[in-house]
Structures are given as structure tokens and as C-alpha cells.
C-alpha atoms as a PDB file:
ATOM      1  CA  UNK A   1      70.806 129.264-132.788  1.00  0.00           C
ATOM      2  CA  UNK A   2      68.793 126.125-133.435  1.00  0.00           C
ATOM      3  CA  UNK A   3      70.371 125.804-136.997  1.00  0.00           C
ATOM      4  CA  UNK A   4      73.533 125.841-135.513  1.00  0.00           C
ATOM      5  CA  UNK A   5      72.557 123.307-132.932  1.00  0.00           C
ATOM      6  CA  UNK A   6      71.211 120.971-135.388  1.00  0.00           C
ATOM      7  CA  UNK A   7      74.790 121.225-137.438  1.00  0.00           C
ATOM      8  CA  UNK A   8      76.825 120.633-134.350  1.00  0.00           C
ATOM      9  CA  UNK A   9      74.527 117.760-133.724  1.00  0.00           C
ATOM     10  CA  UNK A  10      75.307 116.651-137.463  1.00  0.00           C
ATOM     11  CA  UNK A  11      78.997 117.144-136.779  1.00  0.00           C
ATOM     12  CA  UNK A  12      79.011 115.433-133.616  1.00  0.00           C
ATOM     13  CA  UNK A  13      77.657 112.093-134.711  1.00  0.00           C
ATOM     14  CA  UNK A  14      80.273 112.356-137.272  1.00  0.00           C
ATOM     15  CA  UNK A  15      82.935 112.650-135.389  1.00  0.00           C
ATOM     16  CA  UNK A  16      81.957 110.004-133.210  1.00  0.00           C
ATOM     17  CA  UNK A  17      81.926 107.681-136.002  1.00  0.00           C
ATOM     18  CA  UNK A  18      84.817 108.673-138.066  1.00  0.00           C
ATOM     19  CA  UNK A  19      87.072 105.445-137.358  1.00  0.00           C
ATOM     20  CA  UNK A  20      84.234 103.320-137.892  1.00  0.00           C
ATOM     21  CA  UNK A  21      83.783 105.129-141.703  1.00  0.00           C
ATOM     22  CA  UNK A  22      87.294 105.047-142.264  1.00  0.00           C
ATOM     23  CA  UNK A  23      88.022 101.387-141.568  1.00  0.00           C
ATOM     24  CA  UNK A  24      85.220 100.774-144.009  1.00  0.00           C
ATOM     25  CA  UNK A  25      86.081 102.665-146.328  1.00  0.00           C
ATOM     26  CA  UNK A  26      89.726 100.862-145.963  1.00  0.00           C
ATOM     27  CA  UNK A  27      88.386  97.522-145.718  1.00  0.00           C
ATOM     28  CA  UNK A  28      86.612  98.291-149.176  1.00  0.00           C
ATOM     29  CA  UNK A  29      89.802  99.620-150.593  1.00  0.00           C
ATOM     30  CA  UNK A  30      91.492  96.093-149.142  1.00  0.00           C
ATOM     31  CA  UNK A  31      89.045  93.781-150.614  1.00  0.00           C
ATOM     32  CA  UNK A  32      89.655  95.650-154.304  1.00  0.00           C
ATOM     33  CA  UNK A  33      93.079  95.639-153.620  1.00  0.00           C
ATOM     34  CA  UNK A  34      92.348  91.779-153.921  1.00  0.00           C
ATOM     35  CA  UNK A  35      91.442  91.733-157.113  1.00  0.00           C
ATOM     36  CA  UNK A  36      94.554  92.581-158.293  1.00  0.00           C
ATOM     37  CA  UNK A  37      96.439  89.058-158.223  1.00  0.00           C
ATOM     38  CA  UNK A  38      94.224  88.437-160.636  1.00  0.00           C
ATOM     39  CA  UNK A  39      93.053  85.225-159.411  1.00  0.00           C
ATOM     40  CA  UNK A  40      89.916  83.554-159.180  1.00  0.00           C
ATOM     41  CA  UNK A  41      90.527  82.494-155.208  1.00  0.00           C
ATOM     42  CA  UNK A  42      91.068  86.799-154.691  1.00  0.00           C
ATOM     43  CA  UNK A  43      88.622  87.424-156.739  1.00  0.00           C
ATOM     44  CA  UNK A  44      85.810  85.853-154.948  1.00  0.00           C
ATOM     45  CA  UNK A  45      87.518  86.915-151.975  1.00  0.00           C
ATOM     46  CA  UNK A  46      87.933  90.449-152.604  1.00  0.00           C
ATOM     47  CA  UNK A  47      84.383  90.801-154.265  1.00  0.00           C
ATOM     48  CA  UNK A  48      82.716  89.259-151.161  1.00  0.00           C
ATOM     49  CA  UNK A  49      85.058  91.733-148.356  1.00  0.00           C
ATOM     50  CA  UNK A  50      83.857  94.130-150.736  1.00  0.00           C
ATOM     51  CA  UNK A  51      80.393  93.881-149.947  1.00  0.00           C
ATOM     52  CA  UNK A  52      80.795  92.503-146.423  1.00  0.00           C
ATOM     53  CA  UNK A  53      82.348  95.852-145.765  1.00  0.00           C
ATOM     54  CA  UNK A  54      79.230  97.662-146.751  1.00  0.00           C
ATOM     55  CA  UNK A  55      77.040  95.546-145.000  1.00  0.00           C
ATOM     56  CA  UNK A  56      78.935  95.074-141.432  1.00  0.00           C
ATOM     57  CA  UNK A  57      78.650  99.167-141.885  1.00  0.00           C
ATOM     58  CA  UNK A  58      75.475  99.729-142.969  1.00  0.00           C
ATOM     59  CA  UNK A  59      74.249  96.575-139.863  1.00  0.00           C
ATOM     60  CA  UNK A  60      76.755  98.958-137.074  1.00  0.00           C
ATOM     61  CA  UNK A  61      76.142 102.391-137.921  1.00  0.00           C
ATOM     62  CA  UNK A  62      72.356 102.852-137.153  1.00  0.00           C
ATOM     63  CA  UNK A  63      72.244 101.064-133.570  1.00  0.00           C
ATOM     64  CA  UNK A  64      75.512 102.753-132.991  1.00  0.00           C
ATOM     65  CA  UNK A  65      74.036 106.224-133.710  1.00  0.00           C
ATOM     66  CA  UNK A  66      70.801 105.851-132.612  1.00  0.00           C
ATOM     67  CA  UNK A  67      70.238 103.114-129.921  1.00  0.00           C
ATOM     68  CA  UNK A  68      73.406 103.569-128.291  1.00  0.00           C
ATOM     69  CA  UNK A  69      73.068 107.501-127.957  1.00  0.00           C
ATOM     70  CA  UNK A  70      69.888 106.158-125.677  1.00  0.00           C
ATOM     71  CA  UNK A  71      71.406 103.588-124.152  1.00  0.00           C
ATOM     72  CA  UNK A  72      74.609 106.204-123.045  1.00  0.00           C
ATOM     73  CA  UNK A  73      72.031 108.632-121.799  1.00  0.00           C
ATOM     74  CA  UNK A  74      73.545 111.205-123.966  1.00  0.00           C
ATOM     75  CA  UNK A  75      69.663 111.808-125.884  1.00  0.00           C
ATOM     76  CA  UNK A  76      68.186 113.205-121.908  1.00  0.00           C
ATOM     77  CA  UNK A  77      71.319 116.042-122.999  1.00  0.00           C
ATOM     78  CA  UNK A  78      71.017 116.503-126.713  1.00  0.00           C
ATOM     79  CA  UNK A  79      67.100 117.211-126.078  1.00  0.00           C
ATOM     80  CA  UNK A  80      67.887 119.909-123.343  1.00  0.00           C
ATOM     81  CA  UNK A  81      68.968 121.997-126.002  1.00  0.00           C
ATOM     82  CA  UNK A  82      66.558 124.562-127.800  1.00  0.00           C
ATOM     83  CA  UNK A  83      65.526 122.226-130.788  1.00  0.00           C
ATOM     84  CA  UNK A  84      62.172 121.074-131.771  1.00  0.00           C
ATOM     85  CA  UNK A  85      61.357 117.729-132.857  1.00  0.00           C
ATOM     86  CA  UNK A  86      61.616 118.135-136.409  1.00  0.00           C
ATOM     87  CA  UNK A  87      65.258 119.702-136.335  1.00  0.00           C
ATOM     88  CA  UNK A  88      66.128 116.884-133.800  1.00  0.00           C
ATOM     89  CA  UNK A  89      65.132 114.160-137.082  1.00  0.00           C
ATOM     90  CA  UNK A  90      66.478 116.104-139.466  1.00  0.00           C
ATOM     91  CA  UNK A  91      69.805 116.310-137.923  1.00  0.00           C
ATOM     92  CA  UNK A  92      69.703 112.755-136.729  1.00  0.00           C
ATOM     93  CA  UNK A  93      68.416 111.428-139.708  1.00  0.00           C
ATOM     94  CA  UNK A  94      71.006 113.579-142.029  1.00  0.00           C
ATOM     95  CA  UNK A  95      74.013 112.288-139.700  1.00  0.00           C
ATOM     96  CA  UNK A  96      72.650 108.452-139.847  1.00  0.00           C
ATOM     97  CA  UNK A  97      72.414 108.601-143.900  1.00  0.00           C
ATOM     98  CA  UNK A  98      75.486 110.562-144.421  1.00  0.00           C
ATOM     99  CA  UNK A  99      77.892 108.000-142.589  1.00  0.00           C
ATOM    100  CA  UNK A 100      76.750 105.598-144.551  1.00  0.00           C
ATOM    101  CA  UNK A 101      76.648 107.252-147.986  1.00  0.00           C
ATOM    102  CA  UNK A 102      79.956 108.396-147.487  1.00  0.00           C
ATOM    103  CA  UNK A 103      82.115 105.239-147.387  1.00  0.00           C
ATOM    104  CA  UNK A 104      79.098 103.537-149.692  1.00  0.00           C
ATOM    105  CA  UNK A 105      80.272 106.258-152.558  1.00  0.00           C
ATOM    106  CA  UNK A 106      83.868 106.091-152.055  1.00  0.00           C
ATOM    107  CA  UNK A 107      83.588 102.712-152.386  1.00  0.00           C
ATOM    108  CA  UNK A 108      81.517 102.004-155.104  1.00  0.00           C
ATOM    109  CA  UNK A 109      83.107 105.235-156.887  1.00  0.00           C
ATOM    110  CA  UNK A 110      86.642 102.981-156.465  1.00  0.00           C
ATOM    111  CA  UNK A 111      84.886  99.281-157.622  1.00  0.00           C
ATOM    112  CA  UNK A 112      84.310 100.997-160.909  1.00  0.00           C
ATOM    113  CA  UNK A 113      87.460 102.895-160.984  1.00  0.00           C
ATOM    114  CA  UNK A 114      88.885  99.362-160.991  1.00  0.00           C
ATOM    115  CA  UNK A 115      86.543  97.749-163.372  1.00  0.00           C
ATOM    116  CA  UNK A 116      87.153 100.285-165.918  1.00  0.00           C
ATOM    117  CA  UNK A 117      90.697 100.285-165.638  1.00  0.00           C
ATOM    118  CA  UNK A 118      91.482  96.827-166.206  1.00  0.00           C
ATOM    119  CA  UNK A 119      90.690  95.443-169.443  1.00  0.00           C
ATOM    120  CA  UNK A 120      90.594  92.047-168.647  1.00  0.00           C
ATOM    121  CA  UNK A 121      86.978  92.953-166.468  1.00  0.00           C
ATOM    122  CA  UNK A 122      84.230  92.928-168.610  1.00  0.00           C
ATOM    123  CA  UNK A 123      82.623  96.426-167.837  1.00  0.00           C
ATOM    124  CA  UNK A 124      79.207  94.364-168.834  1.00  0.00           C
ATOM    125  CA  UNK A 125      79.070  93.803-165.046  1.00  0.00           C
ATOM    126  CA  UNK A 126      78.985  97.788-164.294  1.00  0.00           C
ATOM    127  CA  UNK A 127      74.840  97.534-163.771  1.00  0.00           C
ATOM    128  CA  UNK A 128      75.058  93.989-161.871  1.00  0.00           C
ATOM    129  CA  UNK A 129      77.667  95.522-159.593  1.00  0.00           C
ATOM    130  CA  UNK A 130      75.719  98.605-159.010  1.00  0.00           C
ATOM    131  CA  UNK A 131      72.234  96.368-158.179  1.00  0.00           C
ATOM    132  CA  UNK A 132      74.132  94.325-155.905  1.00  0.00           C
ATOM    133  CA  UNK A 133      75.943  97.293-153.896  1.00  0.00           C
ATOM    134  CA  UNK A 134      72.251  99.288-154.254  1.00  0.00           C
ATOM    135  CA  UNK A 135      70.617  96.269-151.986  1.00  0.00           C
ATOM    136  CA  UNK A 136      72.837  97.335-149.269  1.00  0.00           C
ATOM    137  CA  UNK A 137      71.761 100.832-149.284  1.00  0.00           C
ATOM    138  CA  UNK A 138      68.099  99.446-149.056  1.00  0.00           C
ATOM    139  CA  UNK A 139      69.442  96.728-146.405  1.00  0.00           C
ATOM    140  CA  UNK A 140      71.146 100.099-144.624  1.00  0.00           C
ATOM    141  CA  UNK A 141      68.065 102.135-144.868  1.00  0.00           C
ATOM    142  CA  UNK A 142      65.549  99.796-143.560  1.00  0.00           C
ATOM    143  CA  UNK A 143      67.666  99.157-140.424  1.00  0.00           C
ATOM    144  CA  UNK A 144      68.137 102.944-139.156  1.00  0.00           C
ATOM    145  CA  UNK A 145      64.287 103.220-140.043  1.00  0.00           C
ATOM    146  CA  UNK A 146      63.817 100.400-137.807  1.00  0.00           C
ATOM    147  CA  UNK A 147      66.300 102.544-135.179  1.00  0.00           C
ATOM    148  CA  UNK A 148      64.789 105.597-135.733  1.00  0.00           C
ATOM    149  CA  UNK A 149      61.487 105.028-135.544  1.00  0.00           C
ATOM    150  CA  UNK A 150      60.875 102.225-132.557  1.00  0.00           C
ATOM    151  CA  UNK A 151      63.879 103.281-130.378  1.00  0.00           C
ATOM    152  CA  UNK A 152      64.270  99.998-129.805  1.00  0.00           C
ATOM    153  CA  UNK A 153      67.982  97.700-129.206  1.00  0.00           C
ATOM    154  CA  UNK A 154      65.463  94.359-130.041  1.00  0.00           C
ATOM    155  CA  UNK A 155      63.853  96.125-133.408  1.00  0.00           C
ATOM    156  CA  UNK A 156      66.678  97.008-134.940  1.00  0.00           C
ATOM    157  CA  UNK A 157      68.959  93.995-134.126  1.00  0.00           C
ATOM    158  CA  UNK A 158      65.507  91.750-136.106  1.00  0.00           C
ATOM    159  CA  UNK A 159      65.757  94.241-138.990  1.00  0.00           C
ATOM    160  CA  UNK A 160      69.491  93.616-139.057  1.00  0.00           C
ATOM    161  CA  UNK A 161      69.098  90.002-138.755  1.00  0.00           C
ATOM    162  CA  UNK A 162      66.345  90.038-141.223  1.00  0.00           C
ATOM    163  CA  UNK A 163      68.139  92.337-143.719  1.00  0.00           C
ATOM    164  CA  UNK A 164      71.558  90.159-143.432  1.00  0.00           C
ATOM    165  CA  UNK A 165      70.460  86.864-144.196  1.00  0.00           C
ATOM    166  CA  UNK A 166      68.264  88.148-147.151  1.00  0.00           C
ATOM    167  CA  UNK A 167      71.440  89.243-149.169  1.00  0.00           C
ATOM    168  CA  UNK A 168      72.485  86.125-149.864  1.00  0.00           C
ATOM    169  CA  UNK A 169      69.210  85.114-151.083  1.00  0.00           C
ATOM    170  CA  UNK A 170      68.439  87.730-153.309  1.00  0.00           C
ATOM    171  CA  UNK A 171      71.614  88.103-154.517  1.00  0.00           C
ATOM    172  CA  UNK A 172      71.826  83.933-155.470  1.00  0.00           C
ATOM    173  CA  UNK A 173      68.039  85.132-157.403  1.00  0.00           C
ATOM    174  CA  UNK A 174      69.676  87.604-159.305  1.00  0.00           C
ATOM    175  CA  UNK A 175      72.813  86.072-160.694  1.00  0.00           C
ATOM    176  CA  UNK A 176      70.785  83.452-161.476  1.00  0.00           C
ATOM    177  CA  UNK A 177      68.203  85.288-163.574  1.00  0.00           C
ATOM    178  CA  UNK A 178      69.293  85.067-167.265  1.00  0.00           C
ATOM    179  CA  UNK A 179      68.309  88.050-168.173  1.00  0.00           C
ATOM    180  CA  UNK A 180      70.345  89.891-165.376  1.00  0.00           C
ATOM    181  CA  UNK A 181      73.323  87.207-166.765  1.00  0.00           C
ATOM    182  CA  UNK A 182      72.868  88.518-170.510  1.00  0.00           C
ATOM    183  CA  UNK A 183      75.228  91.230-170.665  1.00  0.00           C
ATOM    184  CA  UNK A 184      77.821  90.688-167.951  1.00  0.00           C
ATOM    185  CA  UNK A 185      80.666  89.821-170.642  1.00  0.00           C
ATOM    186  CA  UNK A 186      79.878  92.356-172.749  1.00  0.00           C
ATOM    187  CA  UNK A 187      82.816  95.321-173.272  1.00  0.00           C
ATOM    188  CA  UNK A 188      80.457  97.880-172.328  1.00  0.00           C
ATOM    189  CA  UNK A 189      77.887  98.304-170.021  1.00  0.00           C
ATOM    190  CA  UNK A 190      74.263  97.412-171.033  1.00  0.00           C
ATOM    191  CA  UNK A 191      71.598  99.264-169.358  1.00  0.00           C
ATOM    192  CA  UNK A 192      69.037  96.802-170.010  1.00  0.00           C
ATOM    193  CA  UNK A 193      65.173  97.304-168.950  1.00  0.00           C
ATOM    194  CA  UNK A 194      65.747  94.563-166.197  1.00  0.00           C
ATOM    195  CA  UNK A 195      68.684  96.830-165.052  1.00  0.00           C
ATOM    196  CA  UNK A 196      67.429 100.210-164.833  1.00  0.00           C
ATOM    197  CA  UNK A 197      64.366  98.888-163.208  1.00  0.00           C
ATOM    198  CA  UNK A 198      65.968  97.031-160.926  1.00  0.00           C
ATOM    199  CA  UNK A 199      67.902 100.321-159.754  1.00  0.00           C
ATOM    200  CA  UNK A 200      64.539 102.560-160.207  1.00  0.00           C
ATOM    201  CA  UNK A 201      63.217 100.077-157.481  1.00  0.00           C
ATOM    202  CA  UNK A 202      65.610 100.398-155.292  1.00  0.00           C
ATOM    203  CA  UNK A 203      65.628 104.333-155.384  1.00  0.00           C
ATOM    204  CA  UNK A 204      61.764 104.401-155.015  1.00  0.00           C
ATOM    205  CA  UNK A 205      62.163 102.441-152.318  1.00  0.00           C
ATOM    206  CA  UNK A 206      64.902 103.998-150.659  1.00  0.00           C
ATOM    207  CA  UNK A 207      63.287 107.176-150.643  1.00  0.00           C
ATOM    208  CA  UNK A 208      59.669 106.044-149.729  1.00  0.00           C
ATOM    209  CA  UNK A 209      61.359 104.290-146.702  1.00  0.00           C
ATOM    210  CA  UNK A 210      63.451 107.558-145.978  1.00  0.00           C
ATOM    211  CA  UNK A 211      59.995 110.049-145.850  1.00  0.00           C
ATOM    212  CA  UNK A 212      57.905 107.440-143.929  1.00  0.00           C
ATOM    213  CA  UNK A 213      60.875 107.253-140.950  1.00  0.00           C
ATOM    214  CA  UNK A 214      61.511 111.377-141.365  1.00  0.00           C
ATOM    215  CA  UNK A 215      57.101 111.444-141.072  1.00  0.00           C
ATOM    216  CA  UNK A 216      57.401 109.020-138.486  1.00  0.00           C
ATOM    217  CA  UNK A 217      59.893 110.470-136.285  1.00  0.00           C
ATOM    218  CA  UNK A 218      58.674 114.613-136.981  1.00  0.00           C
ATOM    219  CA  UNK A 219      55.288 113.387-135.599  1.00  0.00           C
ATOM    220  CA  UNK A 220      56.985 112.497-131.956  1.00  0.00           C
ATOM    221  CA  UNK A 221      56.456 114.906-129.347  1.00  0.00           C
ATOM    222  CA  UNK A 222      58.483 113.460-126.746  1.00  0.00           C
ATOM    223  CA  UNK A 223      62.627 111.445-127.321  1.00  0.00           C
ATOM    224  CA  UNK A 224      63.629 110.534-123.538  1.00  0.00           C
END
């Protein structure tokens, strides 16, 4: 019985949030549609609704899941339910990740799609791409941790706020590094040391901030 609660509780959040997902995910595909004309006024411009896509969803989906469910009074209901406090994180935490992986796959699954079919992209910028898309996974995760684990509208709009304006600024660092520059117009990718522990960062990360919320929140004996 609980198993099956905490799946419809998965399922529910999705389908909730399936227009949201969906217009990112066609936003995405909009912005690389850009890149087509082949220009360097669409490029910029698709490249940057590329990741602006990712990060108005990855800002959205946490307080949408999370705060507003508390806000709606809809948590007073979930938690009448025979679930413990572990299931309740597990599906929460599950639902929160997967709306965001979703579209944050398809999408970077389709910028490389592109970049590899078009041979007048250099696919030296495969590992850049992937760093800069990664930082909004780690901008993404930090914000429902935020959600998650203080409950609170005020938290997680400063983690948002703090995460947003940071991508510009680490973003300008990198591209400015020469050593993350070396490579980008090479014909194939080069997975430099720089690279791979750039992206070996961000997955440590990602994962150390996933298990401290999923601690965290399993350690709570009372949601309402």
C-alpha cells in the first residue's frame, strides 16, 4: 500500500507539472532551432534561450513542487495518508529531480544532436557545452535543497536569486580561462583534465547536495 502511495505521489507531481516540462523542453528545442540561420545574431540568441530555458525551469520547478504544495494546503492531505517520513522524501524528492532531469536530458541530448550534425560547429565545444548546461543542474539542485529542507517561500526565492545571478559570473570565468578555451575549435572533442574535472565536480557535488537534503528531510518527524 505505502509503495503504491509513494508512486501515485510520484505520478501526481508529474502530472501537475507536465506543461511546465513540456514548454521547456519546447523552448529548448526553439532556441536550437535558432541556430539554424546560421548567424551569429541567432546564434547568441539561440545559445542563451537555450540555457535560459534550463534555468527559468530548474528556478520554477522546486518552489512550484514544494512550497506551493504548502502554501495550497494540499501537504495537511498528502500526509494523512499511511506513509512515513522517509517514503514521503523519497517520493518528493524523486518527483522534484525527475522534472527537472527530464527536459535537462532531452535537451542537452538535442544540443549535441545538433552540434554533431552540422559540420560547420566545431564539436571541440562538446565538454564546454556540457560544463555550462552541468552548472544548471547544480544551480537546480541547490534550490529544491533549499525547498526541501527549510520549507520556506523566503529560502528558496534567496537560493534562486543567489544561484541566478552566479551563472553569469561563472560562466564569464570559464570562457575566459584559456585552458577551458584550448580545444573549442578542435574537430573532435577533447576531454582535457580541466574538463573532466570540471564535470567530476559538479557530479560530486550534485550528489553530496542530493544525500545531505534526502538526510535532512528523512530525519523530520513532523511536514504540516
Amino acid at each position: 500500500m505505502n509503495k503504491s502511495i509513494v508512486r501515485i505521489m510520484i505520478l501526481k507531481d508529474w502530472r501537475l507539472h507536465r506543461v511546465p516540462i513540456l514548454l521547456s523542453i519546447a523552448g529548448g528545442i526553439a532556441a536550437l532551432s535558432l541556430l539554424q540561420l546560421k548567424t551569429q545574431a541567432s546564434g547568441f540568441l539561440g545559445a542563451t534561450w537555450f540555457f535560459v530555458s534550463l534555468i527559468v525551469l530548474g528556478s520554477m520547478m522546486p518552489i512550484s513542487n514544494v512550497i506551493n504544495e504548502r502554501k495550497k494546503q494540499t501537504l495537511p492531505f498528502m500526509m494523512s495518508f499511511p506513509i512515513s517520513t522517509f517514503q514521503y522524501t523519497t517520493a518528493k524528492l524523486v518527483s522534484t529531480v525527475g522534472m527537472f532531469l527530464i527536459p535537462w536530458v532531452t535537451l542537452v541530448i538535442a544540443g549535441l544532436s545538433l552540434i554533431i550534425s552540422r559540420s560547420d560547429i566545431p564539436e571541440g565545444i562538446i565538454p564546454m557545452m556540457l560544463v555550462l548546461a552541468g552548472f544548471t543542474f547544480v544551480g537546480f539542485c541547490v534550490i529544491a535543497s533549499a525547498a526541501l529542507v527549510s520549507e520556506s517561500e523566503g529560502w528558496s526565492i534567496a537560493a534562486t536569486i543567489a544561484c541566478n545571478s552566479s551563472y553569469g559570473f561563472v560562466w564569464y570565468l570559464i570562457i575566459r580561462n584559456p585552458a577551458m578555451r584550448a580545444d573549442l575549435g578542435s574537430k573532435v572533442p577533447v576531454w582535457s583534465p580541466i574538463m573532466l574535472n570540471m564535470l567530476g565536480g559538479q557530479l560530486a557535488f550534485i550528489v553530496l547536495v542530493l544525500g545531505i537534503t534526502f538526510y535532512l528531510q528523512s530525519r523530520k518527524r513532523d511536514f504540516i
